[in-house]
Each structure stands twice: as C-alpha cells, then as structure tokens.
C-alpha atoms as a PDB file:
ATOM      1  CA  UNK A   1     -26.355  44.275 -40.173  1.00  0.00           C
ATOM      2  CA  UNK A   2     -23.189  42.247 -40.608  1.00  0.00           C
ATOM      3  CA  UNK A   3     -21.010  41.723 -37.976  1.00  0.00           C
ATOM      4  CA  UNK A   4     -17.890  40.269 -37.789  1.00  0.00           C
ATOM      5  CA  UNK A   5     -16.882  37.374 -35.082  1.00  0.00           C
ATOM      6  CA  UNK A   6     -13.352  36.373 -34.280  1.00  0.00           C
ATOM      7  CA  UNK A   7     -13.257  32.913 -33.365  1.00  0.00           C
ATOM      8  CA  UNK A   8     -11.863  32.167 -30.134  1.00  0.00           C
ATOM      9  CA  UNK A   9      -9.070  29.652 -29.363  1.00  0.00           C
ATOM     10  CA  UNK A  10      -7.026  28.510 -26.728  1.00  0.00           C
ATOM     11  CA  UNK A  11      -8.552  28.009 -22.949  1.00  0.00           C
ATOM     12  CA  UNK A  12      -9.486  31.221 -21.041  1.00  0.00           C
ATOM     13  CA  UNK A  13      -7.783  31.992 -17.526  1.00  0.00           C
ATOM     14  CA  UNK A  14     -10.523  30.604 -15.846  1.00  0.00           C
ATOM     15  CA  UNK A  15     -10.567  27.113 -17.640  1.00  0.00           C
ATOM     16  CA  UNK A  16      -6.579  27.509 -17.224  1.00  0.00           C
ATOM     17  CA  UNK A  17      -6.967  27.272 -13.594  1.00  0.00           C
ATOM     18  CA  UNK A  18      -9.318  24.882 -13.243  1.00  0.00           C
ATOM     19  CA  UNK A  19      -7.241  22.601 -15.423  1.00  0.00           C
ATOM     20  CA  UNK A  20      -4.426  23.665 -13.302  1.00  0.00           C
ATOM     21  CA  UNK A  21      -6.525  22.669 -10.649  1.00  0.00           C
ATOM     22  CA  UNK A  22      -7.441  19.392 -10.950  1.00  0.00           C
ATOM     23  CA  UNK A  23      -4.160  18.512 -12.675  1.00  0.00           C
ATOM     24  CA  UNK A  24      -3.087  19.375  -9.160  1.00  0.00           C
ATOM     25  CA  UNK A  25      -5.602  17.145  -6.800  1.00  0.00           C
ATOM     26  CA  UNK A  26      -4.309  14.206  -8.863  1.00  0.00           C
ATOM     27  CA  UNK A  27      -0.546  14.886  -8.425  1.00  0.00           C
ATOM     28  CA  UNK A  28      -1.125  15.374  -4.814  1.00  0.00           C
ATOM     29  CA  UNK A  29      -3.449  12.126  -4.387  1.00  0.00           C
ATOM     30  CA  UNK A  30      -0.152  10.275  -6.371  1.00  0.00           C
ATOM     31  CA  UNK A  31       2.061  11.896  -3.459  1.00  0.00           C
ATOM     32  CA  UNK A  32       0.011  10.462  -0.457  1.00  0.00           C
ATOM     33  CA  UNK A  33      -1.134   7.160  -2.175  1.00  0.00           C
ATOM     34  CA  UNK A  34       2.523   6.419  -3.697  1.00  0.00           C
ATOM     35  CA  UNK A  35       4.565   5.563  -0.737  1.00  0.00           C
ATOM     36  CA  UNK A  36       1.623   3.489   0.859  1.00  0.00           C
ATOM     37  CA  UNK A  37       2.126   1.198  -1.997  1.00  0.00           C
ATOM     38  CA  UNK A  38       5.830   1.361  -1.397  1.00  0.00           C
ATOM     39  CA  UNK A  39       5.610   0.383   2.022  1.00  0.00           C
ATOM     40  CA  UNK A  40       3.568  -2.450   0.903  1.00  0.00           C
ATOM     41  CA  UNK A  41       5.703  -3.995  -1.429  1.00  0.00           C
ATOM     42  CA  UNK A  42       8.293  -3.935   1.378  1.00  0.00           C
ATOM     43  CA  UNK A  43       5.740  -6.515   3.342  1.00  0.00           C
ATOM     44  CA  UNK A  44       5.573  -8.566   0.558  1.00  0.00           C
ATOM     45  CA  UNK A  45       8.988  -8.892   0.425  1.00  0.00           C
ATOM     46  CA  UNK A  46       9.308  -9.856   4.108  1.00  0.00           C
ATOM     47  CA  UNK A  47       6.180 -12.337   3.230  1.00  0.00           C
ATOM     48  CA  UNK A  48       8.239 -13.919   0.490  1.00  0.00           C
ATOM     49  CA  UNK A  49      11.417 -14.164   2.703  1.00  0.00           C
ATOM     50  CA  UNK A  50       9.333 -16.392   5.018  1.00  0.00           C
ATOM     51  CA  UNK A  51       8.264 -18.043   2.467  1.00  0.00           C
ATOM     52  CA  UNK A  52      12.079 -18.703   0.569  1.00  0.00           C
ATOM     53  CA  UNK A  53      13.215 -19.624   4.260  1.00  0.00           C
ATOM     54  CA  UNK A  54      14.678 -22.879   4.450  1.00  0.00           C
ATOM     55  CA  UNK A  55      12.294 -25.322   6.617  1.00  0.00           C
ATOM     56  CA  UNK A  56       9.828 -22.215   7.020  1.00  0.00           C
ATOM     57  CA  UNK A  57       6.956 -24.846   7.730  1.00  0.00           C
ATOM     58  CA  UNK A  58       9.085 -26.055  10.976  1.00  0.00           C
ATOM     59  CA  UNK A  59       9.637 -22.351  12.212  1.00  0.00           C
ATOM     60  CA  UNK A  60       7.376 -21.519  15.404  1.00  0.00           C
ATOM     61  CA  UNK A  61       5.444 -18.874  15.152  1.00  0.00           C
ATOM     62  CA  UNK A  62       7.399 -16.646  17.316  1.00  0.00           C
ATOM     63  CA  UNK A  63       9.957 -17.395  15.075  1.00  0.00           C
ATOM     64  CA  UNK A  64       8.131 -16.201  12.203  1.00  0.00           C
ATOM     65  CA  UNK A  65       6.862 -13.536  14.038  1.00  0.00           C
ATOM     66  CA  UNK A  66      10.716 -12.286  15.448  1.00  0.00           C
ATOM     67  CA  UNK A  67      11.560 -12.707  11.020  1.00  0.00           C
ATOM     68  CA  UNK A  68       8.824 -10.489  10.122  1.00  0.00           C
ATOM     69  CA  UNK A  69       9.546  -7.961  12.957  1.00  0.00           C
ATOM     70  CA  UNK A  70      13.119  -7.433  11.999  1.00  0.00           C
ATOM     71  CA  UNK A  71      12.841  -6.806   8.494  1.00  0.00           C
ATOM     72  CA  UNK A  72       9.548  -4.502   9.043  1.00  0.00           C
ATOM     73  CA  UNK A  73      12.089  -2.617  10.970  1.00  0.00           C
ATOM     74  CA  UNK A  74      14.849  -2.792   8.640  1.00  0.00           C
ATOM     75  CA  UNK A  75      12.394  -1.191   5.639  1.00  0.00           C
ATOM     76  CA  UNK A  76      10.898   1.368   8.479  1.00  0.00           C
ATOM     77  CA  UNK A  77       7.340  -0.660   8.198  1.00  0.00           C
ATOM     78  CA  UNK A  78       4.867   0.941  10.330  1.00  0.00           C
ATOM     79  CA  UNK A  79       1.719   0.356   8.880  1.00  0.00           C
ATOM     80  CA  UNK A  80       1.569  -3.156   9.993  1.00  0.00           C
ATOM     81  CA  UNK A  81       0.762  -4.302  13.708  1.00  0.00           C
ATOM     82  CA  UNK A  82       1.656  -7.263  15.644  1.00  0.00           C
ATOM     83  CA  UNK A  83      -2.224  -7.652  15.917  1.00  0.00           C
ATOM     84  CA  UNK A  84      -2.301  -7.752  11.857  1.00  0.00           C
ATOM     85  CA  UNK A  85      -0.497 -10.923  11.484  1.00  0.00           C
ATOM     86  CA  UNK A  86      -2.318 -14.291  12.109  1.00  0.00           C
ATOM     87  CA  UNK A  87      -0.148 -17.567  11.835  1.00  0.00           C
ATOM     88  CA  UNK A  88      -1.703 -20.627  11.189  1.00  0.00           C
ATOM     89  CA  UNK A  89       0.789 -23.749  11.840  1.00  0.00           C
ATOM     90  CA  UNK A  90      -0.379 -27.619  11.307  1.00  0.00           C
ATOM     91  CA  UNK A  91       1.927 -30.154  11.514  1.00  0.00           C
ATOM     92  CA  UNK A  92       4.236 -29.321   8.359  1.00  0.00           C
ATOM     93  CA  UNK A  93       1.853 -26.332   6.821  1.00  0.00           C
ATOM     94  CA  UNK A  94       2.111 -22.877   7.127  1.00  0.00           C
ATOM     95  CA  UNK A  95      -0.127 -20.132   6.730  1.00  0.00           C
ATOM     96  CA  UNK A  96       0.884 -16.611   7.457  1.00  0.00           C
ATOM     97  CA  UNK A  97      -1.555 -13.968   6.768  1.00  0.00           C
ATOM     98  CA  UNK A  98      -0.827  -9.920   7.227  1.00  0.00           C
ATOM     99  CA  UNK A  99      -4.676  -8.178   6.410  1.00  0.00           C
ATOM    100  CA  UNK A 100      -3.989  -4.505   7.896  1.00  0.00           C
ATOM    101  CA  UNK A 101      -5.295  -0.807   6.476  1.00  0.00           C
ATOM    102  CA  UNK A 102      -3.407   2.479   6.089  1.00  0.00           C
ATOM    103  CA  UNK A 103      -5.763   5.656   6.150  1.00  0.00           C
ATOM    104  CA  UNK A 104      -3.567   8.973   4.685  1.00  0.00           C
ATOM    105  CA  UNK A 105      -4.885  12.430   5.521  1.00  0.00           C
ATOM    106  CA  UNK A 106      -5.074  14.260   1.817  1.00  0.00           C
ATOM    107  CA  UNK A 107      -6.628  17.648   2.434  1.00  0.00           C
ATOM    108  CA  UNK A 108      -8.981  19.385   5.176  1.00  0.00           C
ATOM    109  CA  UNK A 109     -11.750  16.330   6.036  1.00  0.00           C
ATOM    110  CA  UNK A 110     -11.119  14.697   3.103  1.00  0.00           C
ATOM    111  CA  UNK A 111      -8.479  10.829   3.466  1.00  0.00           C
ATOM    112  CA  UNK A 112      -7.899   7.984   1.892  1.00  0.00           C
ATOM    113  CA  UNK A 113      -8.368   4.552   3.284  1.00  0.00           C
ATOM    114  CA  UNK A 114      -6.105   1.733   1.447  1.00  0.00           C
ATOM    115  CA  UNK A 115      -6.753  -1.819   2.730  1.00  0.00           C
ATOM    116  CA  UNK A 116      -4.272  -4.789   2.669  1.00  0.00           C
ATOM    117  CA  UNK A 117      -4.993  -8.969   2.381  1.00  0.00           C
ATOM    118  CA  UNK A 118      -1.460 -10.871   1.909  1.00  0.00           C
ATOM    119  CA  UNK A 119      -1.738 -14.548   2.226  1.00  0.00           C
ATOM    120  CA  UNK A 120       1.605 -16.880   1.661  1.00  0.00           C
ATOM    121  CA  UNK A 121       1.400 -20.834   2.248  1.00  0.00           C
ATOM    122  CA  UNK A 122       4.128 -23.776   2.601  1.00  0.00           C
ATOM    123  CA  UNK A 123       4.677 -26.901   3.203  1.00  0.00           C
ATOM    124  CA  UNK A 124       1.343 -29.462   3.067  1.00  0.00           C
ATOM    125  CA  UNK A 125      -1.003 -30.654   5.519  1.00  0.00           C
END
C-alpha cells in the first residue's frame, strides 16, 4: 500500500507560542534588569566625580559623603544607602567604596538579585 506524505514545514501553533513565549520572558527580564544597570552607571559617575575632584584626598569624609549625596539625588539614585558607602581616609589617600544590591520583582515568586562592588582610590599613602 503506498501512501503519500506531505512534508510538513513551518512551526505549528503550539511551537509558535512557546517561541512567543520565551521570546517574551527574555524581553521582560531586559525591562527589569535594564534600568538597574542604568542606575548604576549613574554611581559610577558620581564615583568618578570624587575621584576628578580637585584635592579629593584632602576632602573629609562628610564632605565626600554630602558630594555623593547630591548627585545620587540629582540622577534619582535610590538603590544606594548611606550604610553602603565606607570611606577610608589616611593622611593623603583615599578610598571610597559603594558595595550595595538591588533585588527587582520579575513575575509571581520569581526576582532577581543584582549585586554591586565599586572601589575608586587617590592620592598615596
């Protein structure tokens, strides 16, 4: 008995959606994750304007502190703590460290945790 088979092409509507599907997950972790790395480079930035300051290494730390503060503000920071910053000072070095985590809610139980280490250094000991 001969019979005849078309051969099938394309994806069926169930491989469609599930495609569709996980196509989907990725474009909504992007949308969560994205602006958490935004906001980060925005620290950075303040990092590197301590670090460009003129006679940053003489700065007290509530100095440094009071910099950081206002342009965390400025860029609507909120990720980052007063509690996240640690400021070493000895005698004309600097060390200003900002190690802080964001965790982002994605979809029923299911968040992702993003964690943070920025070191900068001036001046010499």
């Amino acid at each position: 008995m001969k019979t005849s088979f078309k051969r099938q092409r394309g994806l069926t509507f169930i491989s469609l959606i599930f495609v569709l599907g996980i196509v989907g997950f990725f474009v909504l972790l992007i949308l969560k994750v994205g602006p958490i790395y935004l906001d980060h480079s925005k620290v950075l930035s303040a990092l590197a304007a301590v670090e460009e300051a003129p006679d940053a290494a003489m700065l007290s730390e509530h100095d440094i502190r009071e910099m950081l503060r206002k342009r965390f503000d400025l860029n609507y920071v909120s990720d980052v703590e007063a509690s996240d910053i640690k400021i070493y000072k000895s005698g004309y070095y600097l060390k200003v460290e900002i190690e802080y985590e964001v965790v982002k809610k994605i979809m029923g139980n299911l968040s992702v945790l993003v964690e943070f280490d920025d070191v900068i250094e001036v001046g010499s000991e």
